[in-house]
PDB file of N, CA and C in Angstrom:
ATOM      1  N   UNK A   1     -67.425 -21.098 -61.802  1.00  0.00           N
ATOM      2  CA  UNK A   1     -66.544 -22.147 -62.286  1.00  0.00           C
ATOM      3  C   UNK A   1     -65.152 -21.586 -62.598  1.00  0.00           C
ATOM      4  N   UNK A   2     -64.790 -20.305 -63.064  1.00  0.00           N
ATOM      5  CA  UNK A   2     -63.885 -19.765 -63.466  1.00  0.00           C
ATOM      6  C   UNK A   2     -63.115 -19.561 -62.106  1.00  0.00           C
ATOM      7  N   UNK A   3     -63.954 -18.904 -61.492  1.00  0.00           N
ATOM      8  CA  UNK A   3     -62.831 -18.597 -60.102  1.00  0.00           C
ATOM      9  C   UNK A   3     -62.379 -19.978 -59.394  1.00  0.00           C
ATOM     10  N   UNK A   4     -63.519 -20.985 -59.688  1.00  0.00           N
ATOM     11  CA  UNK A   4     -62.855 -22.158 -59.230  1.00  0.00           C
ATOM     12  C   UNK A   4     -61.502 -23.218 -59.253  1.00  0.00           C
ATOM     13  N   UNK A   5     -61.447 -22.644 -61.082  1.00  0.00           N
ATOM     14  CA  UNK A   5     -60.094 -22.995 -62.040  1.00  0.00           C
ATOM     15  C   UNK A   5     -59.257 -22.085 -61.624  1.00  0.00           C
ATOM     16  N   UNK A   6     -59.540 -20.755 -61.596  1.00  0.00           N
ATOM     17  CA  UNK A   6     -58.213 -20.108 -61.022  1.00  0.00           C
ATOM     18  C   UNK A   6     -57.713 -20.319 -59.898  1.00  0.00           C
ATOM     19  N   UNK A   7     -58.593 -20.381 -58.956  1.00  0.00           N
ATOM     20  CA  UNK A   7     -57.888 -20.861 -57.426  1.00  0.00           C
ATOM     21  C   UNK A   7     -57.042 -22.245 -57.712  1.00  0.00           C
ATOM     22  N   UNK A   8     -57.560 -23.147 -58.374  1.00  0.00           N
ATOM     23  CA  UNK A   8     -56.835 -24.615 -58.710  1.00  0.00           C
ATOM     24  C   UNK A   8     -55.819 -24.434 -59.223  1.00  0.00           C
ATOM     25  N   UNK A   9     -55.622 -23.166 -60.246  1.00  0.00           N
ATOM     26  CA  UNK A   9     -54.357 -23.084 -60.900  1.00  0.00           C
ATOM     27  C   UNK A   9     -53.279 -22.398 -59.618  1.00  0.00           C
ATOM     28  N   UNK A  10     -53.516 -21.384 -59.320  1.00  0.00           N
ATOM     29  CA  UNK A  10     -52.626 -20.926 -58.101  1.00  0.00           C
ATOM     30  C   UNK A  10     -52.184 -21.670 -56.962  1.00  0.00           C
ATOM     31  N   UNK A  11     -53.029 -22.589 -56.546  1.00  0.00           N
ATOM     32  CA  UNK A  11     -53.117 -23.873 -55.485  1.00  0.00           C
ATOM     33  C   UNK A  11     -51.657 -24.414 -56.353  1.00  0.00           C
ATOM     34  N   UNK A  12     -51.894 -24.593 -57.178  1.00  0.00           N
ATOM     35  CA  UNK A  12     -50.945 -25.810 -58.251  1.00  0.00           C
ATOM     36  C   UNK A  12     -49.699 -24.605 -58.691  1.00  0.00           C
ATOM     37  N   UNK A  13     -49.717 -23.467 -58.877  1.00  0.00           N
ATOM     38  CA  UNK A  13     -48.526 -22.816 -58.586  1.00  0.00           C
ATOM     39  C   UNK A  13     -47.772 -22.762 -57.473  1.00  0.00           C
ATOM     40  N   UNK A  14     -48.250 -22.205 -56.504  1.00  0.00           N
ATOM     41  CA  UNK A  14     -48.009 -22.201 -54.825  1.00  0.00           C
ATOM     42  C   UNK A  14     -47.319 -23.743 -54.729  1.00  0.00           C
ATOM     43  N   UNK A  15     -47.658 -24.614 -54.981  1.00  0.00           N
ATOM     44  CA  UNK A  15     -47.151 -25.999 -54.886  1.00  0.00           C
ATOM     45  C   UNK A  15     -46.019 -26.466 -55.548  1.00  0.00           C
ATOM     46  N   UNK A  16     -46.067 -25.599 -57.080  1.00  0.00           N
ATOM     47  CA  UNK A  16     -44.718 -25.797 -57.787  1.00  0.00           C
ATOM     48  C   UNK A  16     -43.370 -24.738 -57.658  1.00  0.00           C
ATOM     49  N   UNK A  17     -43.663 -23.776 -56.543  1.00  0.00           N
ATOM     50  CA  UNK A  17     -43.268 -22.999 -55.804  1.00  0.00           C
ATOM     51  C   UNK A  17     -42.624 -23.451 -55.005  1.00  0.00           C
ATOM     52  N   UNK A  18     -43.101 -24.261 -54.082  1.00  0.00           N
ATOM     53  CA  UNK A  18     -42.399 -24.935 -52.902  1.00  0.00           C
ATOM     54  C   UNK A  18     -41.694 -25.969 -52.876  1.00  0.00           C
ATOM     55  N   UNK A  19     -42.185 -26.619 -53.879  1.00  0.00           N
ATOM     56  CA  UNK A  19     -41.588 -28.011 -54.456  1.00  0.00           C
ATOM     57  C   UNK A  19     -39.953 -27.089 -54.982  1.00  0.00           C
ATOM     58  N   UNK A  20     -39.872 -26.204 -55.919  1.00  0.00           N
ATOM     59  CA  UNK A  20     -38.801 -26.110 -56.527  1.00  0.00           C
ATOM     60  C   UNK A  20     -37.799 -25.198 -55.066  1.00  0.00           C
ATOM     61  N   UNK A  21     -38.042 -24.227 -54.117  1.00  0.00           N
ATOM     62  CA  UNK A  21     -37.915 -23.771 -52.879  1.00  0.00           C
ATOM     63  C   UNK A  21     -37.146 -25.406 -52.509  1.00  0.00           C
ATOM     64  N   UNK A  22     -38.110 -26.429 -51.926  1.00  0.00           N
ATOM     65  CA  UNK A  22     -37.146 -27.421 -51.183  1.00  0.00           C
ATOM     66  C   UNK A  22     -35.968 -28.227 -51.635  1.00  0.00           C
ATOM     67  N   UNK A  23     -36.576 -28.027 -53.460  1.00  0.00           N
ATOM     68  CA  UNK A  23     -35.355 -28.645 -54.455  1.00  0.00           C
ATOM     69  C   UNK A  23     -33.902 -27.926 -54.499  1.00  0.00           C
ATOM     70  N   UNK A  24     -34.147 -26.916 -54.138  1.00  0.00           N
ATOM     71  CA  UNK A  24     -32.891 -25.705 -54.607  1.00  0.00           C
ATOM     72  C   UNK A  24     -32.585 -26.102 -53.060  1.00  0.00           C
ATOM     73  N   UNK A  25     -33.145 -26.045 -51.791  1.00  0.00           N
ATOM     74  CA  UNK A  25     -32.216 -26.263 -50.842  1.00  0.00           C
ATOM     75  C   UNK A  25     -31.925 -27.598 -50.634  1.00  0.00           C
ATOM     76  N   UNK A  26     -32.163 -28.778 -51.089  1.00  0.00           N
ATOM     77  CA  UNK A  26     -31.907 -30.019 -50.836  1.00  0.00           C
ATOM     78  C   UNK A  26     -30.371 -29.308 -51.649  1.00  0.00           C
ATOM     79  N   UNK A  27     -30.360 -28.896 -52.856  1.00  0.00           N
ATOM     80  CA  UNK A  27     -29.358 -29.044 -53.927  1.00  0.00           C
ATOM     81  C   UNK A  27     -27.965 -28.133 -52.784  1.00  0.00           C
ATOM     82  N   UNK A  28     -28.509 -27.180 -52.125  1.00  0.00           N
ATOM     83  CA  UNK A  28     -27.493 -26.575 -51.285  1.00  0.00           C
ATOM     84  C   UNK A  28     -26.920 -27.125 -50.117  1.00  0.00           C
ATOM     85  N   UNK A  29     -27.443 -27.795 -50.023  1.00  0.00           N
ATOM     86  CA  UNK A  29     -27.422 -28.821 -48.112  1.00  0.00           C
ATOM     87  C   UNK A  29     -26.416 -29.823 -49.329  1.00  0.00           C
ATOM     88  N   UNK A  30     -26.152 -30.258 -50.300  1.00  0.00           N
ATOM     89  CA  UNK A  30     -25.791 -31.385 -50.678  1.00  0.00           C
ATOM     90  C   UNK A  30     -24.062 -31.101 -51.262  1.00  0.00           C
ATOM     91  N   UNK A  31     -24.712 -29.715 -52.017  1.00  0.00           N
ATOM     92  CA  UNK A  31     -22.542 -28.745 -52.133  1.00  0.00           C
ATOM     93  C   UNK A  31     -22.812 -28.640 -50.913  1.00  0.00           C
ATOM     94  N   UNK A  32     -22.788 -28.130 -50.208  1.00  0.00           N
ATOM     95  CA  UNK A  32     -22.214 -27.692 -48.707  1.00  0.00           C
ATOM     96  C   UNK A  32     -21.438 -28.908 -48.441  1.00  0.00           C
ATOM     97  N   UNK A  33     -22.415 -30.305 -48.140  1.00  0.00           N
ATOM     98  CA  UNK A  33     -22.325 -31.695 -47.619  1.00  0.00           C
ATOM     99  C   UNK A  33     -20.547 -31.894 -48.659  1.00  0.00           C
ATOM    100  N   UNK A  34     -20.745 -32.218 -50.154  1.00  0.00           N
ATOM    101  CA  UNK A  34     -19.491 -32.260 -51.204  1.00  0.00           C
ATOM    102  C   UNK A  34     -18.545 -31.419 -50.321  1.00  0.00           C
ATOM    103  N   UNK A  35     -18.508 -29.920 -50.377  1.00  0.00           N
ATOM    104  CA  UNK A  35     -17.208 -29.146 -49.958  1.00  0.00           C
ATOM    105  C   UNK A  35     -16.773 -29.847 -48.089  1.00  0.00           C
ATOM    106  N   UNK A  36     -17.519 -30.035 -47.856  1.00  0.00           N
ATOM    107  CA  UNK A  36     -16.873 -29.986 -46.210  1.00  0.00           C
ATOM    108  C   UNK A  36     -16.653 -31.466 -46.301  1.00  0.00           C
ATOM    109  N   UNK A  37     -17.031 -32.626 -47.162  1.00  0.00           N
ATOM    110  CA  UNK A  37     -16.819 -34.038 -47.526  1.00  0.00           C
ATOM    111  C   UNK A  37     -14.897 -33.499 -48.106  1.00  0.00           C
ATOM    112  N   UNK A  38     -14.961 -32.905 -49.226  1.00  0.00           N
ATOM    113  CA  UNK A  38     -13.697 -32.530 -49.727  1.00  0.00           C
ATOM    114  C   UNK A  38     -12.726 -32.001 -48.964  1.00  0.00           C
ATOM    115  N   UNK A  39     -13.109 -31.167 -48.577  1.00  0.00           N
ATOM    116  CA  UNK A  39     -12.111 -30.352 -47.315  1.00  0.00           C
ATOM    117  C   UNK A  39     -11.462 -31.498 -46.180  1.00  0.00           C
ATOM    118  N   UNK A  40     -12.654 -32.076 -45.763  1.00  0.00           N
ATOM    119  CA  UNK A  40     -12.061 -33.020 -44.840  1.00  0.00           C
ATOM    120  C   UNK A  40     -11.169 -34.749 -45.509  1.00  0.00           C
ATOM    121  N   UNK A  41     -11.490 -34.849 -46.674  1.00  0.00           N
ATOM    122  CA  UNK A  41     -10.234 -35.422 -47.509  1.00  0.00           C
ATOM    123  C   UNK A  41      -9.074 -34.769 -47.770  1.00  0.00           C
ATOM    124  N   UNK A  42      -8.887 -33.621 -48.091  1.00  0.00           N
ATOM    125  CA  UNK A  42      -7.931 -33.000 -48.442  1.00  0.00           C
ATOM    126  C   UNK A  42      -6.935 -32.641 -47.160  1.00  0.00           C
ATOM    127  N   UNK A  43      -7.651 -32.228 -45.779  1.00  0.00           N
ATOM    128  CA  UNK A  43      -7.236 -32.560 -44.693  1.00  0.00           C
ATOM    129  C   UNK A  43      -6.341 -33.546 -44.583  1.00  0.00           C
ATOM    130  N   UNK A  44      -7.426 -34.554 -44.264  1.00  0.00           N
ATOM    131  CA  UNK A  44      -6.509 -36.130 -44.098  1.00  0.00           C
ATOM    132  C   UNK A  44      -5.601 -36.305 -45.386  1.00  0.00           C
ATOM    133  N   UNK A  45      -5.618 -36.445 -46.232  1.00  0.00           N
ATOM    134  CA  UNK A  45      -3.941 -36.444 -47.161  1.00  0.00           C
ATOM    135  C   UNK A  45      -3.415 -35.353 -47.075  1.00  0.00           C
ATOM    136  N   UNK A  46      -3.358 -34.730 -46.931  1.00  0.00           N
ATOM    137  CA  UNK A  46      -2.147 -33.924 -46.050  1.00  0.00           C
ATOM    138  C   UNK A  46      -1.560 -34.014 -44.822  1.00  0.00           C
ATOM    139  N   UNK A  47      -2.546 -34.551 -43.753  1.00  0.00           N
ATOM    140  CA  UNK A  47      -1.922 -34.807 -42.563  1.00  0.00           C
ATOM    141  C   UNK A  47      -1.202 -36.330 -42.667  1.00  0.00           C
ATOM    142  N   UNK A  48      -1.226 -37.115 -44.230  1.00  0.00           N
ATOM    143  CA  UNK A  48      -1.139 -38.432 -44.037  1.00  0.00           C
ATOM    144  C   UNK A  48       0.594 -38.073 -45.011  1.00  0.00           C
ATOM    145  N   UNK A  49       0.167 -37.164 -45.427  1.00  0.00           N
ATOM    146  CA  UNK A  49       1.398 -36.830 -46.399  1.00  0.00           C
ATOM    147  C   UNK A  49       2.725 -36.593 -45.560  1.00  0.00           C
ATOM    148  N   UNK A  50       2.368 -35.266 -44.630  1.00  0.00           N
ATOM    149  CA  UNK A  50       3.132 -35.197 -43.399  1.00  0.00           C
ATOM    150  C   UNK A  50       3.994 -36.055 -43.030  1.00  0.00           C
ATOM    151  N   UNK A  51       2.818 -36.937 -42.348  1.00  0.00           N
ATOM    152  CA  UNK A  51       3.219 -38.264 -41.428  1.00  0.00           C
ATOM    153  C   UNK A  51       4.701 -38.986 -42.235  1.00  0.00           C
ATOM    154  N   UNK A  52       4.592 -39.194 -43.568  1.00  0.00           N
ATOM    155  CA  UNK A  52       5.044 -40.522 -44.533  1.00  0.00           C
ATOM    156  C   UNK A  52       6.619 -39.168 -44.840  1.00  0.00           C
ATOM    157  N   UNK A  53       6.423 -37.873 -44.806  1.00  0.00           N
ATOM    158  CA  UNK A  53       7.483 -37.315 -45.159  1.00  0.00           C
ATOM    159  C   UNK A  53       8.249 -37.549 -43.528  1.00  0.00           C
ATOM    160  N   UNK A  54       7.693 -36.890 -42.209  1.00  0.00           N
ATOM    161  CA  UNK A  54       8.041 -37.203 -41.056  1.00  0.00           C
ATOM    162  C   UNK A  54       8.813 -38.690 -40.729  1.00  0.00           C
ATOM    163  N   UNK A  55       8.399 -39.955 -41.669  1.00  0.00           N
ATOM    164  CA  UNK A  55       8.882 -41.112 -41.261  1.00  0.00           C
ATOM    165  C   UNK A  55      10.099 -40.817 -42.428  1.00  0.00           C
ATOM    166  N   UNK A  56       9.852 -40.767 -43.518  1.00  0.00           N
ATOM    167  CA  UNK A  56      11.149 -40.830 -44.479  1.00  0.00           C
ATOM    168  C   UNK A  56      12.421 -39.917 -43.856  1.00  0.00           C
ATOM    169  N   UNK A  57      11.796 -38.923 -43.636  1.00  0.00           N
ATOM    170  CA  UNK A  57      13.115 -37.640 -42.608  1.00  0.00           C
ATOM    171  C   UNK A  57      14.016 -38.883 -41.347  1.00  0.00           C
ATOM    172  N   UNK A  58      13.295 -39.404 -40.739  1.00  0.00           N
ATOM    173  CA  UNK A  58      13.485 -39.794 -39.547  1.00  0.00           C
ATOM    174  C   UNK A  58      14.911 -41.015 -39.616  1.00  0.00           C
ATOM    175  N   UNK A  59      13.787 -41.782 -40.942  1.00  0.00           N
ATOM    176  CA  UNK A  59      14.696 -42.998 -41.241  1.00  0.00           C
ATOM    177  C   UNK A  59      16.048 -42.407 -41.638  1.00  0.00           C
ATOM    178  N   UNK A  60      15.973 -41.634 -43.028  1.00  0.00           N
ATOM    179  CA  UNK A  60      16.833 -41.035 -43.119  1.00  0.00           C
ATOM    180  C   UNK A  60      18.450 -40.526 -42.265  1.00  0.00           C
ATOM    181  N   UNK A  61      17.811 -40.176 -41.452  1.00  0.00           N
ATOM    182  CA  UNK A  61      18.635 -40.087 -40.149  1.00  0.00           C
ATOM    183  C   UNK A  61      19.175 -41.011 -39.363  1.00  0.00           C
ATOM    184  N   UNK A  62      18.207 -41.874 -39.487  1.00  0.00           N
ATOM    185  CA  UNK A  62      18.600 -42.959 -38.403  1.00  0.00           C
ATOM    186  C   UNK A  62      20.162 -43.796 -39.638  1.00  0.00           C
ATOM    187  N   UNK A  63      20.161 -43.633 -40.837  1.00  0.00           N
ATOM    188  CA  UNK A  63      20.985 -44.138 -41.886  1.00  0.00           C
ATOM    189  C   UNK A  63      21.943 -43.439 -41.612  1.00  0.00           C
ATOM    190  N   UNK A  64      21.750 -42.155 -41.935  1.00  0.00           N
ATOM    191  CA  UNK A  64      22.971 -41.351 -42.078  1.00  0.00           C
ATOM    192  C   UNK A  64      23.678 -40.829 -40.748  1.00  0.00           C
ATOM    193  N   UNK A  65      23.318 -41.531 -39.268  1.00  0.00           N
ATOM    194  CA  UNK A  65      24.167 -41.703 -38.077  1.00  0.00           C
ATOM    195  C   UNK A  65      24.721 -43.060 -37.977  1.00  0.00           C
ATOM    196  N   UNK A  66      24.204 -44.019 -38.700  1.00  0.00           N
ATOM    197  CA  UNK A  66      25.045 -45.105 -38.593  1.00  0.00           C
ATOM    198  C   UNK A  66      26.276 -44.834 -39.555  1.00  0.00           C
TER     199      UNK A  66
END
């Protein structure tokens, strides 16, 4: 009976083992997912920032030749 409980307990370790194993990489797949989510915002307002300085320059010009 004893060895029976111990195998049940290790069964039930081994399990809370793997369980916390897929938890810690769900949790890494999910920053990874955040930073490259962020990066690629931070991207686009900057390339949008660009754009809006590129049009203000332009107009600019187009004023100060008339």
């Amino acid at each position: 009976m004893r060895d029976y409980l111990a195998k049940q307990m290790e069964e039930k370790r081994l399990r809370e083992l793997q369980e916390k194993a897929l938890n810690d990489e769900q949790a890494n797949m999910w920053n990874k997912d955040f930073k490259n989510y962020s990066e690629e915002e931070r991207r686009l307002h900057d390339k949008i920032n660009k754009i809006n300085r590129d049009n203000q320059d332009f107009l600019k010009k187009q004023m100060e030749d008339k």
